[in-house]
Protein backbone atom coordinates (compact mmCIF):
# COMPACT_ATOMS: atom_id res chain seq x y z
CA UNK A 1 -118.30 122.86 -18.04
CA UNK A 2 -115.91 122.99 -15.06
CA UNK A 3 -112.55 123.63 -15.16
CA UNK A 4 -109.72 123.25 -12.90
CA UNK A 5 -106.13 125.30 -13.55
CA UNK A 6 -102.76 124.61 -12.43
CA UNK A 7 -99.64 125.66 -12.50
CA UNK A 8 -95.78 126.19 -10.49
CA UNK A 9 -93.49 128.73 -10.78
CA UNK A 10 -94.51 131.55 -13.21
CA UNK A 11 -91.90 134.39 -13.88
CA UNK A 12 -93.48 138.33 -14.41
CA UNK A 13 -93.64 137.93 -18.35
CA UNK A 14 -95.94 135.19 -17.95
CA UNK A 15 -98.91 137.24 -16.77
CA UNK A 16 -100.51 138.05 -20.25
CA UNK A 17 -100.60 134.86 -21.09
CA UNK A 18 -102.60 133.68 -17.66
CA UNK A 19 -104.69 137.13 -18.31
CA UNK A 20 -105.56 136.04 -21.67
CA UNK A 21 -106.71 132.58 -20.26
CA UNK A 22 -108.67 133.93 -18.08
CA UNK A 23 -110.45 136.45 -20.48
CA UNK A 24 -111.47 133.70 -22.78
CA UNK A 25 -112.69 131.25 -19.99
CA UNK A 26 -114.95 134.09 -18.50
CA UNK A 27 -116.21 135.12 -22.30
CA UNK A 28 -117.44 131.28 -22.94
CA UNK A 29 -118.84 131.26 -19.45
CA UNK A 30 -116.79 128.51 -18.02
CA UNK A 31 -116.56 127.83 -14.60
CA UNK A 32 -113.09 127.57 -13.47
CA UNK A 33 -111.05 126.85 -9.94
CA UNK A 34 -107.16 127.53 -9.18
CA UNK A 35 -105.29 124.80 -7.81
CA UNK A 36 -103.68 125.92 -4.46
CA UNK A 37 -100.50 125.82 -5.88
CA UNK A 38 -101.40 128.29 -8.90
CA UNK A 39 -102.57 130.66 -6.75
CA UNK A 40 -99.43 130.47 -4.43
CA UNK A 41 -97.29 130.81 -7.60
CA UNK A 42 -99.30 133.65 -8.92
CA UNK A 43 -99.46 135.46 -5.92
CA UNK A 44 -95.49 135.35 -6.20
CA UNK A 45 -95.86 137.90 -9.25
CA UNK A 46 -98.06 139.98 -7.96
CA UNK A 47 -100.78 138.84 -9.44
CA UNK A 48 -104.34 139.55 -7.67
CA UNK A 49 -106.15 136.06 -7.20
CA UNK A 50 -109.52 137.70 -5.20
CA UNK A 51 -112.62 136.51 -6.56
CA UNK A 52 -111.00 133.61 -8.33
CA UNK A 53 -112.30 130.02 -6.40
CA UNK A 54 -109.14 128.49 -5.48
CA UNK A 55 -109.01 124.48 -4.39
CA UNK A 56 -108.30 123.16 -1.11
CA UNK A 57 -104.78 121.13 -0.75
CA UNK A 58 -105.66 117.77 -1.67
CA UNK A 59 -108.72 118.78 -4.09
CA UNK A 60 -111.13 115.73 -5.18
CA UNK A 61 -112.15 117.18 -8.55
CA UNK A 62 -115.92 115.65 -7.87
CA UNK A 63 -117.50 117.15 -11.18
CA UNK A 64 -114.49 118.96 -12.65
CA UNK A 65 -114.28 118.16 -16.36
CA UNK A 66 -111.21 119.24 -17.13
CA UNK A 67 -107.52 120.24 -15.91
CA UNK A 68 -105.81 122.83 -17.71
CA UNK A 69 -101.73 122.77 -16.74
CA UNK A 70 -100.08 125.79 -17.67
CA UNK A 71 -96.54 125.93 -17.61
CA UNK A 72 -93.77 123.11 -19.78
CA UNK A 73 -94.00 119.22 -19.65
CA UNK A 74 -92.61 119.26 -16.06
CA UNK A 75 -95.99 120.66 -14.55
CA UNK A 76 -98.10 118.48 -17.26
CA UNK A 77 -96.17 115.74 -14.99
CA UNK A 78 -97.41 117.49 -11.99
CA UNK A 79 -100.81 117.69 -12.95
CA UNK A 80 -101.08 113.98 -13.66
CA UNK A 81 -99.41 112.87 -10.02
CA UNK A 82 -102.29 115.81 -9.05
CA UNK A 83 -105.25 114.09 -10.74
CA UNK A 84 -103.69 110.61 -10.15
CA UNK A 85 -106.49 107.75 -10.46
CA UNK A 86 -108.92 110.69 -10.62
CA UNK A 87 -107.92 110.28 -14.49
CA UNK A 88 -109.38 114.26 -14.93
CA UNK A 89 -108.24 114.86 -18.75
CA UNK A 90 -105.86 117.16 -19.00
CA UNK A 91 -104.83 120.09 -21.70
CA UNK A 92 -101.24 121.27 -21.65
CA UNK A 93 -100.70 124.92 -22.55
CA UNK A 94 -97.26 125.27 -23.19
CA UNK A 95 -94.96 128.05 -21.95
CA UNK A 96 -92.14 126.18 -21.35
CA UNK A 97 -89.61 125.24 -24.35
CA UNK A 98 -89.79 121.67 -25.47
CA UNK A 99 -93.73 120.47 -24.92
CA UNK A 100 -94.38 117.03 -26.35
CA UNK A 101 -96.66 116.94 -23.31
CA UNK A 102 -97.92 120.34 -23.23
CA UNK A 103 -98.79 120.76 -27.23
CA UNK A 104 -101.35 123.76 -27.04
CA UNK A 105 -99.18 126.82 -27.72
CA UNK A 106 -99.86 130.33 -25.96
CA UNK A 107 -101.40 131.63 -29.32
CA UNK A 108 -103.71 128.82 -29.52
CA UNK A 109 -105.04 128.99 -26.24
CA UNK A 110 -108.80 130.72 -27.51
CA UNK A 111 -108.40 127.71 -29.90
CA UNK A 112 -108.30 125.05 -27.93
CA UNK A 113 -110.79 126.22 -25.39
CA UNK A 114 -113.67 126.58 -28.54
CA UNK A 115 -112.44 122.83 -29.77
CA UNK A 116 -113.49 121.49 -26.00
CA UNK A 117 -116.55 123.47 -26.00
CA UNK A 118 -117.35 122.01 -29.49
CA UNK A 119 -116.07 118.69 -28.88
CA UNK A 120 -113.58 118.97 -31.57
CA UNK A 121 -111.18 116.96 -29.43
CA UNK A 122 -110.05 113.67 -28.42
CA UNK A 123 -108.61 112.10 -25.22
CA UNK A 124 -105.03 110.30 -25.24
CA UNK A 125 -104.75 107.06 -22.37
CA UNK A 126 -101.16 106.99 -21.59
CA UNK A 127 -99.64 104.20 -19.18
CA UNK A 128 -98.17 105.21 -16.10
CA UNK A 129 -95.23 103.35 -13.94
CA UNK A 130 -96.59 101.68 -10.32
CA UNK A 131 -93.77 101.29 -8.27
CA UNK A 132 -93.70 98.68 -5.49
CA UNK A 133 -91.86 98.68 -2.44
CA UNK A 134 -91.83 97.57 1.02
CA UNK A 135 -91.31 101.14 2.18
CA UNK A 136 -93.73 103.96 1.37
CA UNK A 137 -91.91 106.41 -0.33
CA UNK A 138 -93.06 109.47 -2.34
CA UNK A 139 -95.70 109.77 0.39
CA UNK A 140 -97.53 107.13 -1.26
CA UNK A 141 -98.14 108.76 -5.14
CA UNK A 142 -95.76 105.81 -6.17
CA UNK A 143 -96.70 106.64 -9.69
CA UNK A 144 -95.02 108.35 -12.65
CA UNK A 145 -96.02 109.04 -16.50
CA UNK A 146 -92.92 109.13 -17.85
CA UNK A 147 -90.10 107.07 -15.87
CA UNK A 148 -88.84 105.47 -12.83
CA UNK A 149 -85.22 105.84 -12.51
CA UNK A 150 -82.33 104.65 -9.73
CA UNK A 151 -79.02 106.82 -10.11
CA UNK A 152 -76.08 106.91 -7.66
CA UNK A 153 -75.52 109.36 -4.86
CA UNK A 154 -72.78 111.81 -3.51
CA UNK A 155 -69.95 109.53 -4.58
CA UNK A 156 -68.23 109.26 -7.84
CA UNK A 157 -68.28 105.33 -8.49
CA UNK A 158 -70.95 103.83 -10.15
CA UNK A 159 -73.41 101.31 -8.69
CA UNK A 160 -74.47 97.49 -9.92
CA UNK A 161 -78.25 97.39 -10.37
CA UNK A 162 -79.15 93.50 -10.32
CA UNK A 163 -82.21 93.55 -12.69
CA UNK A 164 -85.29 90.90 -13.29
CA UNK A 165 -88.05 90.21 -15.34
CA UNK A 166 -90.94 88.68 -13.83
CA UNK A 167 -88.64 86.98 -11.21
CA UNK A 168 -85.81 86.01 -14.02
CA UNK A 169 -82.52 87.21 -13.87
CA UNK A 170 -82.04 89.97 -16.92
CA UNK A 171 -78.33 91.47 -16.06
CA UNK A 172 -76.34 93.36 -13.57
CA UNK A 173 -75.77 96.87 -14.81
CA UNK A 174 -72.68 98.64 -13.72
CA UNK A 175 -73.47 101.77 -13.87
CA UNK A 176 -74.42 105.48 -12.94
CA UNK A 177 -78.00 104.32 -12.82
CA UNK A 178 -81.00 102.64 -14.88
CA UNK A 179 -83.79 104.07 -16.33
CA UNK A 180 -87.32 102.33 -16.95
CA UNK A 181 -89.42 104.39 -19.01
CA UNK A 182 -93.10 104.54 -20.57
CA UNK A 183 -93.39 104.95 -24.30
CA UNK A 184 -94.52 108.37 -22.98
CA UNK A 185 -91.02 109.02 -21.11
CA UNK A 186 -88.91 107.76 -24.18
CA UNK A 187 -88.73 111.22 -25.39
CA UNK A 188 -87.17 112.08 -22.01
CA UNK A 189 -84.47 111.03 -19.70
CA UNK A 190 -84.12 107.17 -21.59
CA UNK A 191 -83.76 109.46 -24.80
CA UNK A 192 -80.81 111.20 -24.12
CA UNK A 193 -79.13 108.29 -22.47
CA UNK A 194 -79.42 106.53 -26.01
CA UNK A 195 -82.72 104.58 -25.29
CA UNK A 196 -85.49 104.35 -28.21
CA UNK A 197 -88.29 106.44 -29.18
CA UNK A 198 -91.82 104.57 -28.82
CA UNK A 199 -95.07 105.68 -30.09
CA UNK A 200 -97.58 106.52 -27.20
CA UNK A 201 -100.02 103.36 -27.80
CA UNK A 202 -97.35 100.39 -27.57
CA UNK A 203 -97.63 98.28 -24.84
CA UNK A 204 -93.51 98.33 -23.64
CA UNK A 205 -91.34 99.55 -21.12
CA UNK A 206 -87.85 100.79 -21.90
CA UNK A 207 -84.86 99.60 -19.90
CA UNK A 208 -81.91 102.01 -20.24
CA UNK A 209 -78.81 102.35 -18.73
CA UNK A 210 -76.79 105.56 -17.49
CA UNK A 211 -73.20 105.44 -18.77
CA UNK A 212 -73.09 102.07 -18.29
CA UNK A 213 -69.07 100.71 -17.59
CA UNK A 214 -69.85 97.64 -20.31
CA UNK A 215 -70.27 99.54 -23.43
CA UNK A 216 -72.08 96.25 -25.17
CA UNK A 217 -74.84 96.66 -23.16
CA UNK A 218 -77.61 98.53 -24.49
CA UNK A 219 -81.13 99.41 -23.79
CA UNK A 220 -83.96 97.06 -23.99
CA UNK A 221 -87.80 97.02 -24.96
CA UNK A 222 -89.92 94.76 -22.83
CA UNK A 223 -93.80 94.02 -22.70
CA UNK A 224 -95.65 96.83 -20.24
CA UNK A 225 -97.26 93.38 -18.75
CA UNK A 226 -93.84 92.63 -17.20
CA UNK A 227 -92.77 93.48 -13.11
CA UNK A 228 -89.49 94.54 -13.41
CA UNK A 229 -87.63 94.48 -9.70
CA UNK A 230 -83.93 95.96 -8.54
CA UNK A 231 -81.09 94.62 -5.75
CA UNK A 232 -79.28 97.60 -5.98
CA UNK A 233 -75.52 97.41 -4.60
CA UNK A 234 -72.43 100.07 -4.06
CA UNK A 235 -69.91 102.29 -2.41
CA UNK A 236 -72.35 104.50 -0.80
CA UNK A 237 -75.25 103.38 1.91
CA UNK A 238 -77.78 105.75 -0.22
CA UNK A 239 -79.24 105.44 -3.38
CA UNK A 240 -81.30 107.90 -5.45
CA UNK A 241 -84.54 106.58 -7.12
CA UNK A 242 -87.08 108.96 -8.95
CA UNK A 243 -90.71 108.52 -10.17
CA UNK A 244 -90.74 111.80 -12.99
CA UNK A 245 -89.23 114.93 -11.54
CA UNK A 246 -90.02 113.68 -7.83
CA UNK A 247 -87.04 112.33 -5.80
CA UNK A 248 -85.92 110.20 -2.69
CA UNK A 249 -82.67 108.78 -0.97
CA UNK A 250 -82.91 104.85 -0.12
CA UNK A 251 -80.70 102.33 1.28
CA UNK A 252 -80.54 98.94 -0.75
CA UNK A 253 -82.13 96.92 2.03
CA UNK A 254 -85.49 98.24 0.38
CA UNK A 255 -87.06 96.22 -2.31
CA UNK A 256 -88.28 97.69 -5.40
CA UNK A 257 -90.74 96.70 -8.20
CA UNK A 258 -92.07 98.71 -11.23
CA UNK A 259 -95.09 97.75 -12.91
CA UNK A 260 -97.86 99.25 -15.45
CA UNK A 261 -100.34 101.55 -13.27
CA UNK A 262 -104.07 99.87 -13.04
CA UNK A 263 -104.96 103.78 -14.43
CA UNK A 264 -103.69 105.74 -16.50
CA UNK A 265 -103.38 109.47 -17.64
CA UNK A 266 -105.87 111.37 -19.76
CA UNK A 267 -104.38 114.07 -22.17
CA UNK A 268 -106.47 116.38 -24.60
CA UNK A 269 -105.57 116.41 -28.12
CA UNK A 270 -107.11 118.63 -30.46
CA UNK A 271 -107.56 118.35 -34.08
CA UNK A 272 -104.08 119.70 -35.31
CA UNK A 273 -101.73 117.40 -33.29
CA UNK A 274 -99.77 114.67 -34.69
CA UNK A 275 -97.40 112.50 -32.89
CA UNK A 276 -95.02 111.78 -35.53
CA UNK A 277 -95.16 115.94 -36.58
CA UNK A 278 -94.44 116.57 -32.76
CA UNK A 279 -91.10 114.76 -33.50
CA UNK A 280 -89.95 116.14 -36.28
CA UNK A 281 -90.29 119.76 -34.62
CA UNK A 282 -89.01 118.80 -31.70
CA UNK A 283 -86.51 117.10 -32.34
CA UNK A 284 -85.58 119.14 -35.45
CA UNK A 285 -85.83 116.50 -37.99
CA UNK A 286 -84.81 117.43 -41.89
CA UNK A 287 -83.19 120.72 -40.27
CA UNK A 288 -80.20 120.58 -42.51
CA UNK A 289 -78.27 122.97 -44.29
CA UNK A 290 -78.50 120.39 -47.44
CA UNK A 291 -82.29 120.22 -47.37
C-alpha cells in the first residue's frame, strides 16, 4: 500500500497527532510520501521532515493508493482540487472543528488505518462543480466539491445576477451574491444562507441566494444534468466568484457556466459513519433542554 499525506497550516499542539500517524503507518509497514505543502507547513513547527519522501509540486500520484488529508473540511477541499481527475480516494482525519468531510477523528486514526488494510471500508463518489468560462481563471482547476459562488466586491450595493437554465431565463437575483452548490456543499455556505440540506447521492444542484433584496425569492433544487450560466451586472467593474475556498476578481464582460464535473471525488468511509448520524452531531439535532 502507498500512501500520500497532506496537509496546510498546522499550529504546535498538532504535532502528537501527526507523530502518532506516523507511528502507526511505519508499524503496518506502509509506504507513505508528504505532499510539498505538508512538509512546508510542518517545517513551520519545527517539526523535522528528514528521511520522510516528500512529493514534487505538481505530484502525479502514479501508484499511490490513497490520500490521507489531515487538517478540517477546508484541506479535505484542498486535497480533492490536489488529486483532481486523478480521483486518488481520500480519508479525512479531522483536527479541525466541524468535519462532515473529514469524519475520522484523531482517536480513531490507528482505526481507520487497520479498516483500509483490512478492507473494512468503502469509497463515497461525490459530484464536483465544472465551471466554464471564456477566461481561464483559477489557473485552470475550474473545479470545486462543494460550491461555486459569485458575491459582490468592495462596494456596499448589491449586484443583479441574470440566471439560466440550460439557455432559459430562471430570474434576476438582486443581491449580495448567488450560490450554486453540490449536495456535498449544502452543508456549507448554501446552508447558512437558508438553502436545503441534500443527501450526498442525489443528482441536484442548489441555487441560493445571498441576502437577496426580494425576500419571496428563495433557493431552488435543480437536476445536476443542468448548465447553469450568469450575466452578472452592478455598481462596481469587479466581481468576486469562488470555486470552494479558492477566489478571483472578474469583470462582467466574462461569461460563466457551471456544470457537473465529468469526475468526481473519492472519499473513504469506514464502517461506523452514517450520513444522517453526521447531521444530527453536527448540527446538534435533539440538543434540547426538554429532551
Amino acid at each position: 500500500m502507498n500512501i500520500v499525506i497532506h496537509g496546510i497550516g498546522f499550529q504546535i499542539e498538532f504535532i502528537p497527532i501527526i507523530e502518532r500517524l506516523f507511528q502507526i503507518l511505519e508499524s503496518k509497514k506502509i509506504k507513505f510520501s508528504l505532499t510539498e505543502s505538508f512538509s512546508k507547513s510542518l517545517k513551520k513547527i519545527d517539526f523535522d521532515t528528514k528521511g520522510f519522501h516528500v512529493l514534487p509540486k505538481n505530484p502525479s500520484f502514479s501508484g499511490i493508493d490513497f490520500i490521507i488529508s489531515v487538517g478540517g473540511d477546508g484541506t479535505l477541499l484542498d486535497s480533492v482540487c490536489l488529486v483532481g481527475t486523478a480521483e486518488i480516494p481520500i480519508i479525512g482525519i479531522n483536527t479541525g472543528r466541524l468535519g462532515f468531510l473529514a469524519t475520522v477523528a484523531k482517536e480513531d486514526i490507528e482505526n481507520a488505518i487497520i479498516g483500509l488494510l483490512e478492507g473494512d471500508y468503502s469509497i463515497e463518489s461525490r459530484s464536483l462543480l465544472s465551471l466554464d468560462s471564456d477566461h481561464l481563471l483559477f489557473n485552470g482547476l475550474n473545479f470545486g466539491l462543494n460550491e461555486f459562488t459569485i458575491h459582490k466586491r468592495d462596494t456596499s450595493s448589491m449586484i443583479t445576477v441574470h440566471t439560466y437554465i440550460n439557455g432559459q431565463y430562471l430570474n434576476s437575483y438582486w443581491a449580495d451574491g448567488l450560490i450554486v452548490s453540490t449536495p456535498t456543499g449544502s452543508t456549507g455556505y448554501s446552508l447558512s444562507c437558508g438553502g436545503p440540506l441534500i443527501t450526498p447521492g442525489a443528482r441536484n444542484f442548489v441555487i441560493t441566494p445571498v441576502s437577496p433584496h426580494n425576500l419571496n425569492v428563495r433557493p431552488i433544487v435543480v437536476s445536476d444534468e443542468s448548465e447553469i450560466s450568469f450575466e452578472i451586472e452592478g455598481r462596481s467593474e469587479k466581481f468576486l466568484i469562488s470555486l470552494d475556498s479558492r477566489s478571483t476578481a472578474i469583470d462582467a464582460s466574462i461569461k460563466l457556466k457551471v456544470k457537473k464535473a465529468e469526475f468526481s471525488a473519492k472519499l473513504v468511509k469506514f464502517a461506523d459513519y452514517g450520513y444522517f448520524d453526521t447531521l444530527r452531531n453536527k448540527l446538534n439535532w435533539g440538543f434540547d433542554m426538554r429532551n
